[in-house]
Each structure stands twice: as structure tokens, then as C-alpha cells.
C-alpha atoms as a PDB file:
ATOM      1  CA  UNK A   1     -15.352  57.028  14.347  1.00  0.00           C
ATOM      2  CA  UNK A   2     -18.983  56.729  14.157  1.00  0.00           C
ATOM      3  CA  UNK A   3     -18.986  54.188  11.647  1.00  0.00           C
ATOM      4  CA  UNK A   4     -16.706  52.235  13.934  1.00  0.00           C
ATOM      5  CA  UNK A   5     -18.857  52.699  16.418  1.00  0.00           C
ATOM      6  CA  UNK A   6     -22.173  51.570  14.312  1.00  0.00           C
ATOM      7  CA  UNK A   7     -20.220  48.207  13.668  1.00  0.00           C
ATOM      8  CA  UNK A   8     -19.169  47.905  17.696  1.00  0.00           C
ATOM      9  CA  UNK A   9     -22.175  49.120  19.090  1.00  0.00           C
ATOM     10  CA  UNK A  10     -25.038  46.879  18.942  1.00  0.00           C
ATOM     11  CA  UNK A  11     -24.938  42.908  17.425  1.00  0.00           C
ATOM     12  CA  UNK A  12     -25.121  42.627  13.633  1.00  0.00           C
ATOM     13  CA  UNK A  13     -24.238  40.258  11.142  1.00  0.00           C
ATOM     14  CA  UNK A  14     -20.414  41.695  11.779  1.00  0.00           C
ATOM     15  CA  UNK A  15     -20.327  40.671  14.764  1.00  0.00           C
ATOM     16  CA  UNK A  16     -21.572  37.200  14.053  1.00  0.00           C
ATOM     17  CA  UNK A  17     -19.354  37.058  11.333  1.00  0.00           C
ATOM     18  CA  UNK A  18     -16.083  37.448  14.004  1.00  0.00           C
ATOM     19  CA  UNK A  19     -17.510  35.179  16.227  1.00  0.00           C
ATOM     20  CA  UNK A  20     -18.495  32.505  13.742  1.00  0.00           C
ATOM     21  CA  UNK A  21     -15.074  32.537  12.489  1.00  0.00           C
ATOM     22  CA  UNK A  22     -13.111  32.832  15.814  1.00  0.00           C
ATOM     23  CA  UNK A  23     -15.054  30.306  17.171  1.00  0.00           C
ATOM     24  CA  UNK A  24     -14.460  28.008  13.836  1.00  0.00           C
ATOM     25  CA  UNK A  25     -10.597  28.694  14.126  1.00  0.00           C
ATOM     26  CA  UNK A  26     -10.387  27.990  17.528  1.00  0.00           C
ATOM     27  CA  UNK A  27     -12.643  24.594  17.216  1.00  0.00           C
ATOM     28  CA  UNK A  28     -10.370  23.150  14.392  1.00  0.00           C
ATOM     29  CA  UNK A  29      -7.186  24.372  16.151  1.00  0.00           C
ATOM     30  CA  UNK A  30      -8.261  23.135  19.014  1.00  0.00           C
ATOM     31  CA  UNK A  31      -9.181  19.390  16.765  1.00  0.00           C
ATOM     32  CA  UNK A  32      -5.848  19.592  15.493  1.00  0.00           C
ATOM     33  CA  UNK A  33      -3.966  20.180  18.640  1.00  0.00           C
ATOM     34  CA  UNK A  34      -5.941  16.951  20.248  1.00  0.00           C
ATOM     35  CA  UNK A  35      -5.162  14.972  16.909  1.00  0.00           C
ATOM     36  CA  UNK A  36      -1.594  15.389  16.647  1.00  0.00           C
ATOM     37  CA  UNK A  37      -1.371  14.397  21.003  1.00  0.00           C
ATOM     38  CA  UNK A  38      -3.472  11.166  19.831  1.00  0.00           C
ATOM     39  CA  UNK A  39      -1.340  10.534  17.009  1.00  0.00           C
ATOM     40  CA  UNK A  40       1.960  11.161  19.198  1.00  0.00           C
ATOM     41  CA  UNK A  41       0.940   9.519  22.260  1.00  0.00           C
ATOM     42  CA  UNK A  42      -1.703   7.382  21.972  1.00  0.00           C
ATOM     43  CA  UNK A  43      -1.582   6.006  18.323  1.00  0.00           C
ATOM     44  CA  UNK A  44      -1.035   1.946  18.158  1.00  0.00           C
ATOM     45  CA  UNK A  45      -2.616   1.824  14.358  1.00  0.00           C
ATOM     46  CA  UNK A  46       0.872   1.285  12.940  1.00  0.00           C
ATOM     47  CA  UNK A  47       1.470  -1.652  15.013  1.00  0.00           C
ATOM     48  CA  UNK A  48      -1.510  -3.397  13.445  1.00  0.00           C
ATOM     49  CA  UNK A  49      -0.623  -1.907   9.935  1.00  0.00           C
ATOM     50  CA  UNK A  50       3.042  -3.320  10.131  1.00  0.00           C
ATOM     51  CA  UNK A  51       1.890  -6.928  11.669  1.00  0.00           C
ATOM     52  CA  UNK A  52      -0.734  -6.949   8.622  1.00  0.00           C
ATOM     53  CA  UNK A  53       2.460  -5.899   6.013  1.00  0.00           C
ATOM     54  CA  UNK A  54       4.643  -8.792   7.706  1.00  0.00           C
ATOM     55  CA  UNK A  55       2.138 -10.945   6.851  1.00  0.00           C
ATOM     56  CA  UNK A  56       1.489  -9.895   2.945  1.00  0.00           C
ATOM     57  CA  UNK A  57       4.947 -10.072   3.087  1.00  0.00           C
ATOM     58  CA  UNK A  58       5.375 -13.722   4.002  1.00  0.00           C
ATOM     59  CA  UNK A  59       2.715 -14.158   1.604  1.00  0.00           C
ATOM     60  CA  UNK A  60       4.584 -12.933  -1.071  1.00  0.00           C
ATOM     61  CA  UNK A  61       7.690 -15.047   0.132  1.00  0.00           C
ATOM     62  CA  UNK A  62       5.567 -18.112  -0.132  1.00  0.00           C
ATOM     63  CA  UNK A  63       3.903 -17.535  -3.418  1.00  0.00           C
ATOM     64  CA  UNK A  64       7.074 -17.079  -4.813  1.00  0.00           C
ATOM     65  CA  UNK A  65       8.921 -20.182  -3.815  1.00  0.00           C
ATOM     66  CA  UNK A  66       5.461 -21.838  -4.947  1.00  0.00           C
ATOM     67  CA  UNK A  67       5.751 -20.475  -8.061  1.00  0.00           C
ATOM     68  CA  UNK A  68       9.550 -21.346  -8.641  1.00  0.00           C
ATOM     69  CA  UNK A  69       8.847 -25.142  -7.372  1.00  0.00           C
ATOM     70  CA  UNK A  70       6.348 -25.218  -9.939  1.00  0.00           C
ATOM     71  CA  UNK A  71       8.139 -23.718 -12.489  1.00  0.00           C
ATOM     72  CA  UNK A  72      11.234 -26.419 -11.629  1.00  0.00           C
ATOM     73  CA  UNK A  73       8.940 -29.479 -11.586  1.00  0.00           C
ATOM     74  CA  UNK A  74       7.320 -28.413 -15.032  1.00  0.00           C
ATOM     75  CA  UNK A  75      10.610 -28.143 -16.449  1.00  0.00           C
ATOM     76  CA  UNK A  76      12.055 -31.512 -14.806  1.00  0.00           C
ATOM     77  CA  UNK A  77       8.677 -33.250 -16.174  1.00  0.00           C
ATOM     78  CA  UNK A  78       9.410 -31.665 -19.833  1.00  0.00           C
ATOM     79  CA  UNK A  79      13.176 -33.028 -19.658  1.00  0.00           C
ATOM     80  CA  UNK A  80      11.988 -36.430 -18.339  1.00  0.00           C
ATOM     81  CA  UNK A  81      10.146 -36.643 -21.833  1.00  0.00           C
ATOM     82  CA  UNK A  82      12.739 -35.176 -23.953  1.00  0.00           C
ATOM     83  CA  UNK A  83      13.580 -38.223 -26.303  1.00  0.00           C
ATOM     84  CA  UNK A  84      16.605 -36.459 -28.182  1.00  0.00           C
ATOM     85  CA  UNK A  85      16.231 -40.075 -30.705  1.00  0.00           C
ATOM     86  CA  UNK A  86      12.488 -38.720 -31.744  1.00  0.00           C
ATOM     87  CA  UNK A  87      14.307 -35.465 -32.903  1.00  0.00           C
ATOM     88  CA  UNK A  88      16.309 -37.434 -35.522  1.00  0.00           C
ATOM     89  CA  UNK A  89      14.853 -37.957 -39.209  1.00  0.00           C
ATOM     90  CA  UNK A  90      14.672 -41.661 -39.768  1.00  0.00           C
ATOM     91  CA  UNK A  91      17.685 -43.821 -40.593  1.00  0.00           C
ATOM     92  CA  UNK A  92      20.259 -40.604 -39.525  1.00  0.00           C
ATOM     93  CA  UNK A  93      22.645 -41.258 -36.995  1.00  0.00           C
ATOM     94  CA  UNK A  94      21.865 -39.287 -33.593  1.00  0.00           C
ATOM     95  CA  UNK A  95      22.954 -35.870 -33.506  1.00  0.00           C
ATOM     96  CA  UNK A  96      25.612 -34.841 -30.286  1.00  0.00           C
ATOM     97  CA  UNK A  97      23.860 -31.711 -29.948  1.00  0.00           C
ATOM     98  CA  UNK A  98      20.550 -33.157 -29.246  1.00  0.00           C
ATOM     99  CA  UNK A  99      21.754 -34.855 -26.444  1.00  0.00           C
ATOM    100  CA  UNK A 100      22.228 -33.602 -22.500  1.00  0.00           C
END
């Protein structure tokens, strides 16, 4: 018991070792504890976060119906050129399966 007693009996590096830690567990418990209130109660992050993903998503939406109208006009311009006559050698007669 009187080793006990040495550790107990006046401060020492044991004891700040206990108290340093107590104190540590109880400070981050303590952060935790007020964290997941804020998070429950108070948080209104998402509602920014889900206005900003609306809007990549429109985004999106547009640049892909940009995309397809492009893609549609570049093929209507290429079939506004086709000239199924200029794929015939010369003097042949016009092939049905050149044509629309």
C-alpha cells in the first residue's frame, strides 16, 4: 500500500498524467456532444449544398440539350450537302442506294 500511497500522496507526473487525460477526454467529449446538437439542430449547410447541386444540375441539363442541338444541326448541314450524283463515277447511271 505504500507504493499506492507514494503515487496518491503528493503531485507527480502521475497525477498530471490523469488529469491531462481526463481533462482531454472530457474537452473532446464535451466538442463532440456540442457538434452533433449543431449538426442536429442548428445545421442549414445542406440547404446551400443542395440549392448549389440543383443548379450544376440544370447546368448539366442545359449543356446537354446544347450539345444534342449542335450535334443535330451539324448533321442536318452535312445532309444538306450530300450530293448522292457526286458519288457516281462518270457516265454511270445513279445508284438507288445513294439516295435518301
Amino acid at each position: 500500500m505504500s507504493k499506492l500511497a507514494q503515487y496518491f500522496g503528493r503531485p507527480s507526473v502521475f497525477h498530471s498524467l490523469v488529469f491531462g487525460s481526463a481533462a482531454g477526454v472530457l474537452f473532446y467529449g464535451g466538442y463532440i456532444g456540442l457538434r452533433a446538437l449543431k449538426v442536429k439542430f442548428f445545421d442549414t449547410d445542406y440547404i446551400a449544398k443542395q440549392s448549389r447541386w440543383r443548379y450544376l444540375e440544370k447546368q448539366q441539363l442545359y449543356q446537354r440539350e446544347l450539345a444534342q442541338e449542335m450535334n443535330a444541326s451539324y448533321v442536318a448541314s452535312l445532309a444538306e450537302e450530300y450530293d448522292p450524283v457526286a458519288l457516281r463515277p462518270p457516265g454511270a447511271p445513279l445508284d438507288t442506294k445513294n439516295m435518301f
